[in-house]
Protein backbone atom coordinates (compact mmCIF):
# COMPACT_ATOMS: atom_id res chain seq x y z
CA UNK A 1 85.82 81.37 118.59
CA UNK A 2 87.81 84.56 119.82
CA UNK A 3 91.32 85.02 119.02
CA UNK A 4 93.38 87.58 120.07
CA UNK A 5 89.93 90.07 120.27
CA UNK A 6 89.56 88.36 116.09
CA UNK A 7 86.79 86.67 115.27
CA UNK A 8 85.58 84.37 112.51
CA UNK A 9 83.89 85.59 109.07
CA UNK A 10 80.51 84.42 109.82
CA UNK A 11 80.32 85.85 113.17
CA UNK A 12 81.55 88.94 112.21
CA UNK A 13 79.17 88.86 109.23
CA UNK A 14 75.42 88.11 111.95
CA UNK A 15 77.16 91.10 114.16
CA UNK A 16 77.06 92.99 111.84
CA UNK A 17 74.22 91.88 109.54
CA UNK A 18 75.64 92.34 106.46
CA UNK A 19 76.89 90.35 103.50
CA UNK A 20 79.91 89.23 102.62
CA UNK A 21 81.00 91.69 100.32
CA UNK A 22 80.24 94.35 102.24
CA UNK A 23 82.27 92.86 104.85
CA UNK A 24 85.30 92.69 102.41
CA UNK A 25 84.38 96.97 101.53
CA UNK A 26 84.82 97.85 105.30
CA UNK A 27 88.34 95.73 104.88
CA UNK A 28 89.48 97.25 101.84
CA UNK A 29 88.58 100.81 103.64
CA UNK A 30 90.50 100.02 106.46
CA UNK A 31 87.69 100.68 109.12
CA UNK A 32 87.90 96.07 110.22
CA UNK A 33 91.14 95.23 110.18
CA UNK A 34 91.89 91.32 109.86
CA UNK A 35 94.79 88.74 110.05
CA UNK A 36 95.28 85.29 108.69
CA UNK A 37 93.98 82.50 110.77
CA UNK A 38 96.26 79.70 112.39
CA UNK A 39 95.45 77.94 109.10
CA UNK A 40 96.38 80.44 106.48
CA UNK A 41 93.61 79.59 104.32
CA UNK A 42 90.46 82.57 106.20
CA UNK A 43 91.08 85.51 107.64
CA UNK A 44 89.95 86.67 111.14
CA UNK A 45 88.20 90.29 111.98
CA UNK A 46 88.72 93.28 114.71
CA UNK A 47 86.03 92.84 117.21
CA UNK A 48 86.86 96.26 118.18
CA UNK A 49 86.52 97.50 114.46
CA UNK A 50 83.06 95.58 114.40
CA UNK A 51 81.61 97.10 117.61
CA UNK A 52 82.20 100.23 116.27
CA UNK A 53 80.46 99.99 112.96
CA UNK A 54 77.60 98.03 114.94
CA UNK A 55 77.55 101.24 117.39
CA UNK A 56 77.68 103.54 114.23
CA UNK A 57 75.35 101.99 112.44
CA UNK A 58 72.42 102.01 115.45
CA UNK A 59 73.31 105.66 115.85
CA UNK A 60 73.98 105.15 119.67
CA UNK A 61 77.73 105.53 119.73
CA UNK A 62 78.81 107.82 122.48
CA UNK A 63 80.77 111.19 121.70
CA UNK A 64 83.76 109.88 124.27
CA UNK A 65 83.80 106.92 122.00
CA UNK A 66 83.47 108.52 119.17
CA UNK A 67 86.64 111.04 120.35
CA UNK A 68 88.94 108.19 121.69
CA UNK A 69 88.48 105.55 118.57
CA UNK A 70 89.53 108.43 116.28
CA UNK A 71 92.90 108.14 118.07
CA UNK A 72 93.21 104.56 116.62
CA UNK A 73 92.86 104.25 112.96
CA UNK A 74 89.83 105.88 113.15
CA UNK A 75 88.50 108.91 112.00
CA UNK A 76 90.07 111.90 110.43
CA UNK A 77 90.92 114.47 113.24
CA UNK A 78 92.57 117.23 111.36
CA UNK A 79 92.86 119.21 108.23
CA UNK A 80 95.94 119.27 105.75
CA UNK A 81 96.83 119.87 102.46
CA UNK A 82 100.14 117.88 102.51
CA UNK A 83 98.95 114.23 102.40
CA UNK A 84 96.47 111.72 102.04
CA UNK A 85 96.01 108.00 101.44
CA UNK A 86 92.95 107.37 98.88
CA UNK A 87 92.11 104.02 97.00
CA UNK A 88 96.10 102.80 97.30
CA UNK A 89 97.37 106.02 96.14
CA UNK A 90 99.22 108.38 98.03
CA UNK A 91 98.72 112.02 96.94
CA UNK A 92 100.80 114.82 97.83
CA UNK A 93 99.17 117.71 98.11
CA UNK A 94 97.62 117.86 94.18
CA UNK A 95 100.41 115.13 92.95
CA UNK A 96 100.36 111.51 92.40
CA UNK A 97 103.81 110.46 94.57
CA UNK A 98 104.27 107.22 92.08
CA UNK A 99 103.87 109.80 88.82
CA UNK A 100 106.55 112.12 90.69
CA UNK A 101 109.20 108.81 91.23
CA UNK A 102 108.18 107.69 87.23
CA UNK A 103 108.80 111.13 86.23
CA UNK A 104 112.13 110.94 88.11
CA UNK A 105 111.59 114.45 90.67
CA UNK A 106 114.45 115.04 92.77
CA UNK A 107 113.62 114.68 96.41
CA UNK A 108 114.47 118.15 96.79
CA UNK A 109 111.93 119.32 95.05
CA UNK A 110 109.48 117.65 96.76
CA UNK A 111 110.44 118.74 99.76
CA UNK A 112 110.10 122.13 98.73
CA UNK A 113 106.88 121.43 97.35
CA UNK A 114 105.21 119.68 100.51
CA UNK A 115 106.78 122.35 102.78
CA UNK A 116 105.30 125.40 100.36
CA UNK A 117 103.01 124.19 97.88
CA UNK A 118 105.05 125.81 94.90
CA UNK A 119 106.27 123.10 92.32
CA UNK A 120 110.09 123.99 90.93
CA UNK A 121 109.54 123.29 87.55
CA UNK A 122 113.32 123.88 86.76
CA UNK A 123 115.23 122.41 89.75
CA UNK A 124 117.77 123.79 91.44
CA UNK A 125 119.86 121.87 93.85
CA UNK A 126 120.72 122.67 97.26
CA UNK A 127 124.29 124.19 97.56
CA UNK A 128 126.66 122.31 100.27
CA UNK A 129 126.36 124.04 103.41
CA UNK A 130 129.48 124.02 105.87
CA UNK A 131 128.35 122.03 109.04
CA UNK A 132 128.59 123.93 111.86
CA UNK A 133 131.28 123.81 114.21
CA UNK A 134 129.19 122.07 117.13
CA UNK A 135 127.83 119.57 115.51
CA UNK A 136 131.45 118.53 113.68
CA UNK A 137 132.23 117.74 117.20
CA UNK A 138 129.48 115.86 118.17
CA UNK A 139 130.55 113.40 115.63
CA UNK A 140 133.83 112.88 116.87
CA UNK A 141 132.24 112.26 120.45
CA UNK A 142 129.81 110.11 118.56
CA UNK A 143 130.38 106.04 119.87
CA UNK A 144 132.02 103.60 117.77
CA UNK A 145 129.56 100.90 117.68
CA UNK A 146 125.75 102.92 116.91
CA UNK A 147 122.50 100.57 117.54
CA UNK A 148 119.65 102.36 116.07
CA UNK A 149 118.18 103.19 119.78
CA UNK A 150 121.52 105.59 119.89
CA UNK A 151 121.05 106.63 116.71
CA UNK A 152 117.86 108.43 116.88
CA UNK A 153 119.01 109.47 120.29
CA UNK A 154 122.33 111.38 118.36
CA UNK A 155 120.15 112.35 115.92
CA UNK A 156 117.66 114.45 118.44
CA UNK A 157 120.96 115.81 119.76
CA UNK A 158 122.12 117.21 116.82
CA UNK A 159 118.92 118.57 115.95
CA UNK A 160 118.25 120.27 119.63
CA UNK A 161 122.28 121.66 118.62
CA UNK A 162 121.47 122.95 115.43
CA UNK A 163 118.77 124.90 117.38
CA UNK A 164 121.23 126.95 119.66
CA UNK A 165 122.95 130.17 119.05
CA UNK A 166 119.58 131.83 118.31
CA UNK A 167 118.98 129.76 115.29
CA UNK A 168 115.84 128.41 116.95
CA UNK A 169 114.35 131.96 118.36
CA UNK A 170 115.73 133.26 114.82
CA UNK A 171 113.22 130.14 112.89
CA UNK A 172 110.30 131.31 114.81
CA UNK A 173 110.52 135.64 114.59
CA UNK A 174 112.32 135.81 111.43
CA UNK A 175 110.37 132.50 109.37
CA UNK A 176 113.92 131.31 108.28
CA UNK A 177 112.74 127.21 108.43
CA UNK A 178 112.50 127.04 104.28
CA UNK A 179 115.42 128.00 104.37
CA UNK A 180 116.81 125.68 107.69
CA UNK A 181 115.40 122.77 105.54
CA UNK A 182 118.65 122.18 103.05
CA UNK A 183 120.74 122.34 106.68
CA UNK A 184 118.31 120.01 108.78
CA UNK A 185 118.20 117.29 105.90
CA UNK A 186 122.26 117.41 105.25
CA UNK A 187 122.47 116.95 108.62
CA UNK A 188 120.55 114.12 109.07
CA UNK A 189 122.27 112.27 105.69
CA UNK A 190 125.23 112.69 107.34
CA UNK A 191 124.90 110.16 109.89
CA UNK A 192 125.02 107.95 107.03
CA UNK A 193 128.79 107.55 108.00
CA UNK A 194 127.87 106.80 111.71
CA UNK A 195 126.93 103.62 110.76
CA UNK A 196 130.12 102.69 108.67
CA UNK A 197 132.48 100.40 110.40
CA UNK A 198 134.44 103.35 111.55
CA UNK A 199 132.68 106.17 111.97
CA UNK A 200 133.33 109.26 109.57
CA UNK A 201 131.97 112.67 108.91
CA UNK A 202 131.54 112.93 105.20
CA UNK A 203 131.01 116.44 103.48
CA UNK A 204 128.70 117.18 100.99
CA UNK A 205 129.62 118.29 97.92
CA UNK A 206 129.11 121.51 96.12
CA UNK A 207 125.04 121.20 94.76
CA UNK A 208 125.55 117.53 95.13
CA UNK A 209 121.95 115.87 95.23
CA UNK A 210 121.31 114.01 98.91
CA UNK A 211 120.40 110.53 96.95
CA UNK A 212 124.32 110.73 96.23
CA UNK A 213 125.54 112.04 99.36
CA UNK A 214 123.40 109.44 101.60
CA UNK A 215 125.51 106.89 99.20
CA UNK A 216 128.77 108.01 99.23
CA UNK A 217 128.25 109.10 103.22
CA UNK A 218 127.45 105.72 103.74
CA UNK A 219 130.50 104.46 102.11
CA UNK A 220 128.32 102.68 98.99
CA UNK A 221 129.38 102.84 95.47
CA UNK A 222 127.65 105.93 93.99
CA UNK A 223 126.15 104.94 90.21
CA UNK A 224 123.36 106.61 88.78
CA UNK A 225 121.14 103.81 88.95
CA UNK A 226 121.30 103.54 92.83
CA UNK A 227 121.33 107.06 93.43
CA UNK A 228 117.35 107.14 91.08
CA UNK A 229 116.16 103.92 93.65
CA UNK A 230 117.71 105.37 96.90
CA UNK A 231 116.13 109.51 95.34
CA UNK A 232 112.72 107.00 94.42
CA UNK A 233 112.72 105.81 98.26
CA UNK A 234 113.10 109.45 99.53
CA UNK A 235 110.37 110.73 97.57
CA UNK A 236 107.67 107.67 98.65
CA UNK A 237 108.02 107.99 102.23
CA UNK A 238 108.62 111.61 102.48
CA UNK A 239 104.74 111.88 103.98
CA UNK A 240 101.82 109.63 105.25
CA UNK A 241 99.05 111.14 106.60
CA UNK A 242 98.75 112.11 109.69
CA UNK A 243 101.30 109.43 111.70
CA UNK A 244 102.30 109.11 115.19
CA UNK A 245 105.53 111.25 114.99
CA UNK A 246 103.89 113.38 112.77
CA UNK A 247 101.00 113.74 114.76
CA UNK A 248 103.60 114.61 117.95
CA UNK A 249 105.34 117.51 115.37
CA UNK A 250 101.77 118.79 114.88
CA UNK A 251 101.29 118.65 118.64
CA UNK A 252 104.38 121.01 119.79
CA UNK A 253 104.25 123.30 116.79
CA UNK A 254 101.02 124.16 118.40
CA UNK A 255 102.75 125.23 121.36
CA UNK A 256 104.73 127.55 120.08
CA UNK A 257 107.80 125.28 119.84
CA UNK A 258 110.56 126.26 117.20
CA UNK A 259 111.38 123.96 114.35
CA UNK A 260 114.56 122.37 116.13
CA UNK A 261 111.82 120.93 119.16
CA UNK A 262 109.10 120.11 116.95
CA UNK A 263 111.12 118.00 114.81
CA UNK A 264 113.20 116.32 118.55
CA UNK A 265 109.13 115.49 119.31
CA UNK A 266 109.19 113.80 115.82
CA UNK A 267 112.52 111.81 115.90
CA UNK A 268 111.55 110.34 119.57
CA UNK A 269 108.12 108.98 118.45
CA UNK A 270 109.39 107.73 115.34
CA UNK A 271 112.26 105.98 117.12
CA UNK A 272 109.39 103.94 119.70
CA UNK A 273 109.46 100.45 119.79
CA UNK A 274 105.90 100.10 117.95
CA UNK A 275 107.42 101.84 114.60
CA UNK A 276 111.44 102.70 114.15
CA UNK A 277 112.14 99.07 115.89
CA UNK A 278 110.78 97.45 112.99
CA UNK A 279 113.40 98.56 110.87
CA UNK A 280 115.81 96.78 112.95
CA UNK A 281 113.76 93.28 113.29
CA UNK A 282 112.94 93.44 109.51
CA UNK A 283 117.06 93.62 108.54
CA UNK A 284 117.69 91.34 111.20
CA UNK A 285 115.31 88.73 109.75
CA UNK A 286 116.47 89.42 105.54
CA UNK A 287 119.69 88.75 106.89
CA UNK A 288 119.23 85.62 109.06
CA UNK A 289 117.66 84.26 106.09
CA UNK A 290 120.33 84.67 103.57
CA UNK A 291 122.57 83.16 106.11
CA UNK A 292 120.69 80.21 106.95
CA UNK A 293 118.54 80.23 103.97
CA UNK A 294 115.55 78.58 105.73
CA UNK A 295 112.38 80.06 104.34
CA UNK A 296 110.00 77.74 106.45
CA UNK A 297 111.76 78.87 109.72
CA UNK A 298 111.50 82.22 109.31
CA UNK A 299 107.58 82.05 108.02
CA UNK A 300 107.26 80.30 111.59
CA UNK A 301 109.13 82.74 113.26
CA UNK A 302 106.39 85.66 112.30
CA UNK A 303 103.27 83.42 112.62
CA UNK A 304 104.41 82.91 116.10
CA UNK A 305 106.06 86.38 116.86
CA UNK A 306 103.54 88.44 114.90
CA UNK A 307 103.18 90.06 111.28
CA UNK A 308 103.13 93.17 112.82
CA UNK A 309 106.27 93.33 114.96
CA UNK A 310 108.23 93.31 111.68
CA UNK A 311 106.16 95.93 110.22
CA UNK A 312 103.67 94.12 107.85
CA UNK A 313 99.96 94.64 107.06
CA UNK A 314 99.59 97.92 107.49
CA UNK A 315 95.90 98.74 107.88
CA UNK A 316 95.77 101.64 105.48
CA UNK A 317 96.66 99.26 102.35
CA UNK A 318 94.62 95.48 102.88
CA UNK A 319 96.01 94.53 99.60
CA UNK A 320 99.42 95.85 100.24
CA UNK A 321 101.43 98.72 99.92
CA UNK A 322 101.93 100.07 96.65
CA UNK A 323 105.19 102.22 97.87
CA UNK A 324 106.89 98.83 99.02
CA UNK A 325 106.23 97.11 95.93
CA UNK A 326 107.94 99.60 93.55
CA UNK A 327 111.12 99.93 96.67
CA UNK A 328 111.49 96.40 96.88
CA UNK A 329 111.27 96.26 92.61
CA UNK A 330 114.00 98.76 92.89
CA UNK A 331 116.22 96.62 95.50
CA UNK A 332 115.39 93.57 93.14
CA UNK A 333 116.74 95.60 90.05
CA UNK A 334 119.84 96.50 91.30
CA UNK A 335 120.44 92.78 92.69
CA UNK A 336 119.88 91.55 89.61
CA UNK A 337 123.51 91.00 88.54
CA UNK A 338 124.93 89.85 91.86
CA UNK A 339 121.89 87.48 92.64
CA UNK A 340 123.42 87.77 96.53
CA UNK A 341 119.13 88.44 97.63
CA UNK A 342 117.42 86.52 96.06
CA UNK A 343 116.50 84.50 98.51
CA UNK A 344 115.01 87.04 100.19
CA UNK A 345 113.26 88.90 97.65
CA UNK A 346 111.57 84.46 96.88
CA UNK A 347 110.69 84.82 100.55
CA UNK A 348 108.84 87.70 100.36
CA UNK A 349 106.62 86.85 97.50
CA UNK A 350 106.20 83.77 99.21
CA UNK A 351 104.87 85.87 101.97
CA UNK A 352 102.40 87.45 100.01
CA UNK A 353 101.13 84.49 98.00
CA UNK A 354 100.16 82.50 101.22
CA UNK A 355 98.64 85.56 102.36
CA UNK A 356 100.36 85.47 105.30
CA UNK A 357 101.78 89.11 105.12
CA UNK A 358 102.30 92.40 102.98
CA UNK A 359 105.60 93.28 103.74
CA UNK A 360 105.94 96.82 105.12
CA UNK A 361 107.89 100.37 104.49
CA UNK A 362 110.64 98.60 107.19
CA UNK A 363 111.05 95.40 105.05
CA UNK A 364 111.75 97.39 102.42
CA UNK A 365 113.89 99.86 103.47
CA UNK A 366 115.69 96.77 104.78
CA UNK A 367 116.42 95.28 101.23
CA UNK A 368 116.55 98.44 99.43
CA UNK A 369 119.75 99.38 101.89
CA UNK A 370 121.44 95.79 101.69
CA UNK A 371 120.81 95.90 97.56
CA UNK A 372 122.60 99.70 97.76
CA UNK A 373 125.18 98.22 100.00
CA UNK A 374 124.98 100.59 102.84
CA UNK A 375 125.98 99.59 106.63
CA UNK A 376 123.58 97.87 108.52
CA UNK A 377 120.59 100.24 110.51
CA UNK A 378 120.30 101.92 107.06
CA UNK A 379 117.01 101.10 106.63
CA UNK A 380 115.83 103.08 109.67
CA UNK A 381 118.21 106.01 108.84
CA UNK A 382 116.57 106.31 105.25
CA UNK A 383 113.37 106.57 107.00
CA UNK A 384 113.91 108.98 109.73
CA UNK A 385 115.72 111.07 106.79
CA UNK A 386 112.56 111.12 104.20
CA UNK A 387 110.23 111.52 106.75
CA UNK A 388 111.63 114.20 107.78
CA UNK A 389 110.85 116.50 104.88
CA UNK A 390 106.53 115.87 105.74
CA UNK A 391 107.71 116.53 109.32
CA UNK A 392 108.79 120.41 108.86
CA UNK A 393 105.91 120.60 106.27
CA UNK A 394 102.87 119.55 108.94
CA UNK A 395 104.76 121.97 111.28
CA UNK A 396 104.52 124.76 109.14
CA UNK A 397 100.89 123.98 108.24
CA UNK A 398 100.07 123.51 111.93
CA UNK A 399 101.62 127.21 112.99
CA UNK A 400 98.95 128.75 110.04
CA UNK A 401 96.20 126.74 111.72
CA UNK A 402 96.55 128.54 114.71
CA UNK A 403 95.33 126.30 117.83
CA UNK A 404 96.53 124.61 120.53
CA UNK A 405 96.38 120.74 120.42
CA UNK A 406 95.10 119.67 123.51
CA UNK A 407 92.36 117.17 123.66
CA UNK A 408 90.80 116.41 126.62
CA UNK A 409 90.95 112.79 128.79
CA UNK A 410 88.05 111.25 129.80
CA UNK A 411 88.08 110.26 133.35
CA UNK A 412 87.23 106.91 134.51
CA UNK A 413 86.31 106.38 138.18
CA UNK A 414 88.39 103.40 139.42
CA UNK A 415 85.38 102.61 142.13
């Protein structure tokens, strides 16, 4: 029986005409996804996924088909150095990101190092820059109460802003975005204090490392031990691959766009319903349960509502996401003495033992931000604010690549 386009493991197994373990390879490699069934105790596979392989493996699949499943999870489209996902590991450019967290790099130097490739051995921290004069205003025209739909909507602003009085034309004759990059990400930690019951424009201070600022912008106690998980955070989701807002950077650096547009394209994609939403739902639901404190409920509540619409299972890691575990080991460290989550944090393994779900990046961030005791719509903030360090590197490596994105539709007669 078909559900939702899943089916069964031993029809997917005579489609295919294979065995069961090489069923469970094509899972672990991400080309059939599968969910739990109504039951919890089998899992149900991707028709979609499995008509592919089937097409694939007869040698008749289509070029049109080939072109348009590549769009969706399929196969790799472009080139880069910055990135990649391989056997649970996520590799930045010739690093291992979990060696860099162990070994305790600041995020600012890898930033630098995904942007340009050159490794700062010694590191040397970003001075304070003065925030210009336009976008000091902006936050004082900013609205009291900000849902994270206005957020990223401020945030594009003040990025478009910061791209006036020739900065922008100045970024793409003179090369200045290296240097932009210390600006762009201040910028963006600011907000922080949007979020804070009343909203307040926080300066940075002199060389002081953005783990620290994001805290003390966001009006949380600044110890070293939170400033190493929320730096820790920074550095795991500062890339992934090729994403959708990356992929959208990618698409107007292309063009021709300056760094200011490229990274607006990013910050709207990111900010969809299908991926910066999540954030929202996954607080929302950490929270209702350490209210209530009604495990069974809220299991019931993403059965019926969907894994996926509060940002579990990815498909790149079947077995989970090695970045969430060591966040969410972080957010359970630092909640250790106060005890105030663990409700949550018994939830989520829960989660995971019925193989229900793999909680996600936006769980994560969720808890990590409550355990640091940041305002609420943290979670998203800390994301848009990593992610945008792999955002100005793909744009950079897109301008030396040196072609127009523009892949062509193909049309299907509606007669």
């Amino acid at each position: 029986m078909t559900v939702n386009n899943h089916v069964p493991r031993a029809e997917a197994l005579a489609r295919l005409g294979v065995k069961p373990a090489t069923l469970y390879a094509y899972v672990s490699r991400s080309q059939i996804r599968s969910i739990p069934s109504g039951d919890n105790r089998h899992r149900l596979y991707n028709s979609e996924d499995i008509e592919r392989l089937r097409s694939r493996k007869r040698g008749q699949i289509k070029s049109t088909a080939r072109a348009e499943s590549s769009l969706r999870w399929g196969e790799p489209v472009l080139n880069t150095v910055i990135s990649t996902v391989s056997d649970g590991r996520l590799i930045y450019r010739n690093r291992n990101a979990f060696e860099l967290v162990q070994a305790g790099a600041p995020f600012e130097v890898v930033t630098h190092f995904l942007a340009t490739g050159l490794w700062q051995d010694e590191h040397r921290t970003w001075p304070a820059i003065a925030m210009p004069a336009e976008i000091q205003q902006q936050f004082l025209s900013a609205p009291r109460s900000t849902t994270s739909a206005d957020l990223s909507k401020f945030l594009v602003a003040q990025i478009l802003l910061l791209g006036l009085r020739g900065r922008g034309q100045a970024e793409l004759t003179q090369g200045t975005a290296i240097s932009l990059t210390p600006l762009l990400l201040q910028s963006v930690a600011a907000c922080f204090g949007l979020l804070r019951p009343r909203s307040t424009l926080t300066h940075r201070l002199r060389h002081e490392p953005l783990a620290r600022y994001v805290l003390r912008a966001g009006g949380a106690q600044v110890t070293d031990e939170r400033a190493e998980a929320l730096n820790a955070a920074l550095v795991l989701i500062a890339d992934h691959e090729l994403t959708s807002a990356t992929f959208a950077a990618r698409i107007a650096a292309s063009t021709g766009a300056d760094l200011f547009g490229c990274l607006a394209a990013a910050h709207c994609t990111h900010a969809g319903t299908l991926i910066g939403q999540k954030a929202d739902r996954s607080e929302q639901l950490l929270r209702d349960l350490l209210v209530s404190g009604k495990q069974p409920r809220t299991a019931e509540l993403i059965r019926q509502k969907g894994a996926d619409l509060f940002g579990f299972n990815l498909l790149l890691y079947p077995k989970g996401d090695p970045r969430v575990r060591m966040i969410l080991d972080y957010a359970e460290a630092l909640d250790s003495r106060r005890r105030m989550m663990a409700p949550a944090f018994k939830f989520l393994r829960r989660m995971q033992e019925e193989a229900l779900a793999e909680p996600g990046i936006p769980t994560a961030l969720a808890a990590l931000g409550m355990a640091l005791g940041l305002p609420r719509r943290s979670g998203y903030l800390l994301w848009t604010l990593s992610r945008t360090s792999g955002w100005i590197a793909h744009v950079l490596e897109q301008r030396t690549q040196a072609f127009q994105l523009r892949p062509r539709a193909h049309f299907v007669s509606a007669s």
